[in-house]
Every structure is written in C-alpha cells, then in structure tokens.
Protein backbone atom coordinates (compact mmCIF):
# COMPACT_ATOMS: atom_id res chain seq x y z
CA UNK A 1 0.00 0.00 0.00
CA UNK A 2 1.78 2.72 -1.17
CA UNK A 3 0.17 5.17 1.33
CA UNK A 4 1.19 3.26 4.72
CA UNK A 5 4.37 0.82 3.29
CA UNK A 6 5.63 -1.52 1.18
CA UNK A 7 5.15 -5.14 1.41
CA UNK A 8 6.98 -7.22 3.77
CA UNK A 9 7.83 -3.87 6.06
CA UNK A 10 6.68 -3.93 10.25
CA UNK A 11 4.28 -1.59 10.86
CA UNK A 12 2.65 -0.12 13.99
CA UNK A 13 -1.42 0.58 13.14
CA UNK A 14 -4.48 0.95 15.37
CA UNK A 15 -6.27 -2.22 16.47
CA UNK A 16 -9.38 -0.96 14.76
CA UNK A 17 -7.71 -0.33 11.52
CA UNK A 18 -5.88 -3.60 11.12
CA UNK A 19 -9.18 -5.90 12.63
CA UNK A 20 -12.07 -3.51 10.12
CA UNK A 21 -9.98 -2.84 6.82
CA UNK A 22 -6.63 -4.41 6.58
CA UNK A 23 -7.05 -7.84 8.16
CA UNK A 24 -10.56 -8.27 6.14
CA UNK A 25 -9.11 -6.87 2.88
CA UNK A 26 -5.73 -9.67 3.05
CA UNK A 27 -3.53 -6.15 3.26
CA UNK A 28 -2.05 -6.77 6.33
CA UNK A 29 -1.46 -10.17 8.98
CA UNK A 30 -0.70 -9.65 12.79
CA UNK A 31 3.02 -10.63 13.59
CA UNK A 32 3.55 -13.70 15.19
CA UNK A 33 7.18 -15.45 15.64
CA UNK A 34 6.72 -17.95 12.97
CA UNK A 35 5.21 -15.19 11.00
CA UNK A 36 8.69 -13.32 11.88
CA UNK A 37 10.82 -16.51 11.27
CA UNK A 38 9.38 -17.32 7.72
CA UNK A 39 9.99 -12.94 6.72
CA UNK A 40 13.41 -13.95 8.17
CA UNK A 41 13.82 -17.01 5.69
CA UNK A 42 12.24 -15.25 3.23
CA UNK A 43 14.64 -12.03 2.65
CA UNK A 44 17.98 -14.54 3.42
CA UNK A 45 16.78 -16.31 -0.14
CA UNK A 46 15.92 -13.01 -1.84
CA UNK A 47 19.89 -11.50 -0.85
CA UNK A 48 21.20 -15.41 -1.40
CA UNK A 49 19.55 -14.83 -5.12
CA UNK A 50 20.65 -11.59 -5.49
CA UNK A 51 23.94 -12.23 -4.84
CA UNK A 52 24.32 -15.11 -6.97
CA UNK A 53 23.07 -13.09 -10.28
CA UNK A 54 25.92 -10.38 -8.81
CA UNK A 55 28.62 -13.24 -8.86
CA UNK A 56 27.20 -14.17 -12.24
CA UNK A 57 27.67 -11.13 -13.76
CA UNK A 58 31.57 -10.17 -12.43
CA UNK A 59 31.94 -13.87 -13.82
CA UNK A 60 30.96 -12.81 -17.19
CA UNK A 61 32.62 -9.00 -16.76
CA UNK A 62 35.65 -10.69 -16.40
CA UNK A 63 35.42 -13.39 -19.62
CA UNK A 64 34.63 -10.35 -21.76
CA UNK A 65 37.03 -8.22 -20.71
CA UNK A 66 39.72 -10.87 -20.93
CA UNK A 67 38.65 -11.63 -24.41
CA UNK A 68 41.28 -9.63 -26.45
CA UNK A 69 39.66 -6.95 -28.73
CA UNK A 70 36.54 -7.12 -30.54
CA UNK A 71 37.19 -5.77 -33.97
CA UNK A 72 34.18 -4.51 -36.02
CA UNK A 73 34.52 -4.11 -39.67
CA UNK A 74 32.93 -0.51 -41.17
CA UNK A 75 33.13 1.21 -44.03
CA UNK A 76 35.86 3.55 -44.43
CA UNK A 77 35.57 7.32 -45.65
CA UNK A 78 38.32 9.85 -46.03
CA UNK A 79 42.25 8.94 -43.72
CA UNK A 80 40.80 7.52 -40.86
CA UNK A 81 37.17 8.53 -41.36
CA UNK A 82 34.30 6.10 -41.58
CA UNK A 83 30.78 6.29 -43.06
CA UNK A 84 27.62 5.43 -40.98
CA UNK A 85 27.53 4.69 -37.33
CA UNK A 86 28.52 2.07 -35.17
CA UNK A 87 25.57 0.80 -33.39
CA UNK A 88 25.27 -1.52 -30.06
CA UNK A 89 24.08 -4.50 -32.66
CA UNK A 90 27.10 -4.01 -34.62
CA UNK A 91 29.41 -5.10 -30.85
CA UNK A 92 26.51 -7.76 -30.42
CA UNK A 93 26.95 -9.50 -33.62
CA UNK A 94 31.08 -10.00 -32.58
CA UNK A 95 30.19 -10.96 -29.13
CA UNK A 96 27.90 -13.78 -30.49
CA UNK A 97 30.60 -14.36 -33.62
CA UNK A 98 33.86 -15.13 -31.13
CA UNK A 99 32.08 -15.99 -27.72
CA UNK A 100 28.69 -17.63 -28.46
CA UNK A 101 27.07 -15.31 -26.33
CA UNK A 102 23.58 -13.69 -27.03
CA UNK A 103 23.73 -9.65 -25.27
CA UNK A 104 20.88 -7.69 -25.20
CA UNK A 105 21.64 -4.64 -27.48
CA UNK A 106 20.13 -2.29 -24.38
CA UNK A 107 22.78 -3.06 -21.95
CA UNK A 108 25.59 -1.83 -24.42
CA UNK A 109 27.06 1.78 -24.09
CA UNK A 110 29.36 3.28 -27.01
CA UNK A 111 31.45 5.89 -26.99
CA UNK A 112 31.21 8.43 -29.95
CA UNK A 113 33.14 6.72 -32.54
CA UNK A 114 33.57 8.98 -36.20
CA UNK A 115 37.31 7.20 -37.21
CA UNK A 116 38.50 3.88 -37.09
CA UNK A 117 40.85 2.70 -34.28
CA UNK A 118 40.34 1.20 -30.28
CA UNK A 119 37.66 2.40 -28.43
CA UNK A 120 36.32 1.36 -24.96
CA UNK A 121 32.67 0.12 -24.86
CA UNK A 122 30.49 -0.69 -21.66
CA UNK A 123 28.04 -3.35 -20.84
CA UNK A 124 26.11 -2.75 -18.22
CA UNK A 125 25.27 -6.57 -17.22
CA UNK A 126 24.15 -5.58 -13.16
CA UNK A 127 22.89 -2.46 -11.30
CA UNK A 128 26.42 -2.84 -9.65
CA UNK A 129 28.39 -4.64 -12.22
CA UNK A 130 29.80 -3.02 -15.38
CA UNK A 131 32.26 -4.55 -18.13
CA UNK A 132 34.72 -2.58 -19.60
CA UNK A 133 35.70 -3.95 -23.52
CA UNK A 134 38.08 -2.96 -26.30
CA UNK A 135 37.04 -2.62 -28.96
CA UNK A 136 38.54 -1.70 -32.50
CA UNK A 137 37.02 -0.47 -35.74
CA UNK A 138 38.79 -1.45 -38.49
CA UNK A 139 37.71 -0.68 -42.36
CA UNK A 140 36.07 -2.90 -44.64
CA UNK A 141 38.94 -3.44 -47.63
CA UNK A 142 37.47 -2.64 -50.58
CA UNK A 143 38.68 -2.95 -54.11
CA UNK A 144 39.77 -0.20 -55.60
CA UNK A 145 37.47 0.01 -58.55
CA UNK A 146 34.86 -0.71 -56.37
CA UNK A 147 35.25 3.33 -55.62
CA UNK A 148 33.70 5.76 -58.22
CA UNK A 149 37.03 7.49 -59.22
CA UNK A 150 39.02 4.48 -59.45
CA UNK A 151 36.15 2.98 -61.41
CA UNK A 152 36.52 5.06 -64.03
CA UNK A 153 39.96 5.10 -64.01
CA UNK A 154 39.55 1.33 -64.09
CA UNK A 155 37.07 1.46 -67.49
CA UNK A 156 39.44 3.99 -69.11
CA UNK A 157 42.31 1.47 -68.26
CA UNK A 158 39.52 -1.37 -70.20
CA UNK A 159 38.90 0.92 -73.14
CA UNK A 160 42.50 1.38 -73.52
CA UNK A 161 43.91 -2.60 -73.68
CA UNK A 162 40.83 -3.18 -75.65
CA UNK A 163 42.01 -0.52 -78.30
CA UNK A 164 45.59 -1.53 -78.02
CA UNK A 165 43.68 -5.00 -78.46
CA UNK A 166 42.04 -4.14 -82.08
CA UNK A 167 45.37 -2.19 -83.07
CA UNK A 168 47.36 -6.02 -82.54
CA UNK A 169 44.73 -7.79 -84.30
CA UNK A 170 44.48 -5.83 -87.21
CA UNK A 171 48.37 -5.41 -87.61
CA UNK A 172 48.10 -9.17 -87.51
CA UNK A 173 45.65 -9.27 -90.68
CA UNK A 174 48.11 -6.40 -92.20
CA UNK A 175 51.08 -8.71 -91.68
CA UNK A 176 48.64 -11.70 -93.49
CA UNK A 177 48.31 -9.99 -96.30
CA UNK A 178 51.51 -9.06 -96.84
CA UNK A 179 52.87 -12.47 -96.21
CA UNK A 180 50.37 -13.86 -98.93
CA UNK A 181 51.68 -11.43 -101.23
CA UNK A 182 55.27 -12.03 -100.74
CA UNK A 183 53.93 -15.61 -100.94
CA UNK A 184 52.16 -14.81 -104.59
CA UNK A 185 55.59 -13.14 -106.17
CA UNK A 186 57.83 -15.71 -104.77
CA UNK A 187 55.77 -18.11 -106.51
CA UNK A 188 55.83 -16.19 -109.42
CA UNK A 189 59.19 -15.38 -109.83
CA UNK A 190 60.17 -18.99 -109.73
CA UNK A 191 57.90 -19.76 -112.80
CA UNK A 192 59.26 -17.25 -114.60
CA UNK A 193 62.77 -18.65 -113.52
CA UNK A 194 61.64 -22.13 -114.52
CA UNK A 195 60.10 -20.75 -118.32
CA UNK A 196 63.53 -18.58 -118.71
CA UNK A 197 65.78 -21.88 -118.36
CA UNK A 198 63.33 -23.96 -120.25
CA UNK A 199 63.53 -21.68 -123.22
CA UNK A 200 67.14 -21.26 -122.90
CA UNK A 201 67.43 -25.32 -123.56
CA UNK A 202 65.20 -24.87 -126.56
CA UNK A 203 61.74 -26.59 -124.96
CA UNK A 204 58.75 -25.19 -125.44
CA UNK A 205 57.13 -22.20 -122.96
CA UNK A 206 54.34 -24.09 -121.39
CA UNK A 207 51.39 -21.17 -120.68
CA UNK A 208 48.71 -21.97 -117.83
C-alpha cells in the first residue's frame, strides 16, 4: 500500500484499523514469531539470489574483458574517417561471432566513434556490475574500382587494352596480307625462272 508501506515492512497501526480494513481486505497479517521466522527465511533467499546473479555477472565481466579486442569491420571514408555509425548490434553481432554469447543490445554503451581505431565500450550486465571492452574499428577493404574514381579510371584502363587490343589484331591481318603477297611473287618469280631456263634449252614455254 503505497500510502502506509511496502510489502513485507513492520508496521505499527491501530487495532481498529488492522481488525475492520486491513485484516478483512488480506492487506495486512498480525506478527507472530513464525510469522517473523518465515519474513526472516524469506529475505535470506531473496539476498542469497541476489547475490548469486551479482557473482554471475563479475563472472561474465571478467570473460569479456579478458577476451582480447573485438574488432568490427565498417566502411571507411576519407584517412581515418568512416561512413555510418557504429551501433550496439554491430558489438553484439562480434560478441555472439567469437564468444557464443547472445547480449541484449540495451545493456551496451558506445562511446562516440567517427574514425576507425580502439575504443572502450560498456556493458552494463548488473545495477552494480559493469564490463569494460576494447574494442577496435577497423575498415572494410574494398577494391579499388569498387570506388567511383578508381572505377573510371579502371574502365578507361579497359577501353585502352581493348584498343591496343584491335590495333594487334588488325596489324596481324596487315602482316597476313603481306605475307600472302610475298607468298604470290615468290611463286611467281620462280615460274618465270623455270620458263627462262626452259627456253634457254630450246623446250617449249608451257602457258597456264
């Protein structure tokens, strides 16, 4: 009752109070020892719970911050700039990655983070227990044509080989051509060789 105390607190009322509202209405039970034995019990398993989860929760403060450095990939921008934001799911996703451990996104506190490089984040796993953990932002390698200056730079590169390309093939047909020429007066002038001598030993010119 948020007007006279909170539950399992000792309070002093007036008999005619506690026996004509709270007794009737299950608010309120008159102290007995047993009564004051079980409350006893009672809080001893609530603090023996609560300081179990506590112990639970340095535990795990201490694997993650023990765990080396948590290195999240992001794009890069300009020197040591990087694009976008590095969100709490972002430090999540690693955490379940190397450990195998599922965080709730809410209990993780980043610092401001604009350039790549170590940073400290904070994950608040207990009202009295916080983890301190490194972690680095490192950024995504990217090909270089994969950027829009050195993608053009890449197609004139393309357009260039590919026009060296067509300048090769046809000096290859040029070359051909001449070859089958050479070819055609080779063949030639060793007819006419052959008809000279002939004639010279008095046969007959043979015409084709």
């Amino acid at each position: 009752m948020p007007d006279l105390g909170n539950k399992g607190q000792l309070l002093d009322v007036k008999p005619g109070y506690f026996r004509n509202y709270l007794h009737p209405m299950g608010k309120a039970q008159m102290v007995t020892p047993l009564l004051l034995k079980e409350m006893r019990m009672e809080e001893e398993i609530i603090e023996a719970e609560k300081k179990q989860v506590k112990e639970e929760a340095q535990q795990l403060a201490l694997m993650f911050q023990t765990s080396g450095v948590f290195k999240v990939k992001h794009k890069g921008g300009k020197g040591k700039q990087i694009f976008g934001t590095v969100t709490p799911q972002n430090l999540v996703d690693i955490i379940k990655a190397q450990l195998q451990r599922d965080v709730d996104k809410r209990i993780v506190f980043l610092p401001e983070i604009r350039e790549t490089g170590e940073y400290i984040a904070e994950l608040k796993l207990h009202p009295e227990v916080t983890a301190q953990v490194k972690l680095y932002i490192k950024e995504t390698q990217t090909r270089r044509y994969d950027r829009p200056k050195d993608n053009m730079r890449n197609m004139v590169k393309q357009m260039e080989r590919t026009r060296q390309s067509h300048e090769i093939i046809n000096h290859v047909h040029i070359v051909k051509r001449l070859a089958k020429q050479v070819k055609k007066h080779l063949v030639n002038s060793i007819r006419c060789n052959e008809q000279a001598n002939n004639y010279k030993k008095g046969e007959p010119l043979k015409r084709k």
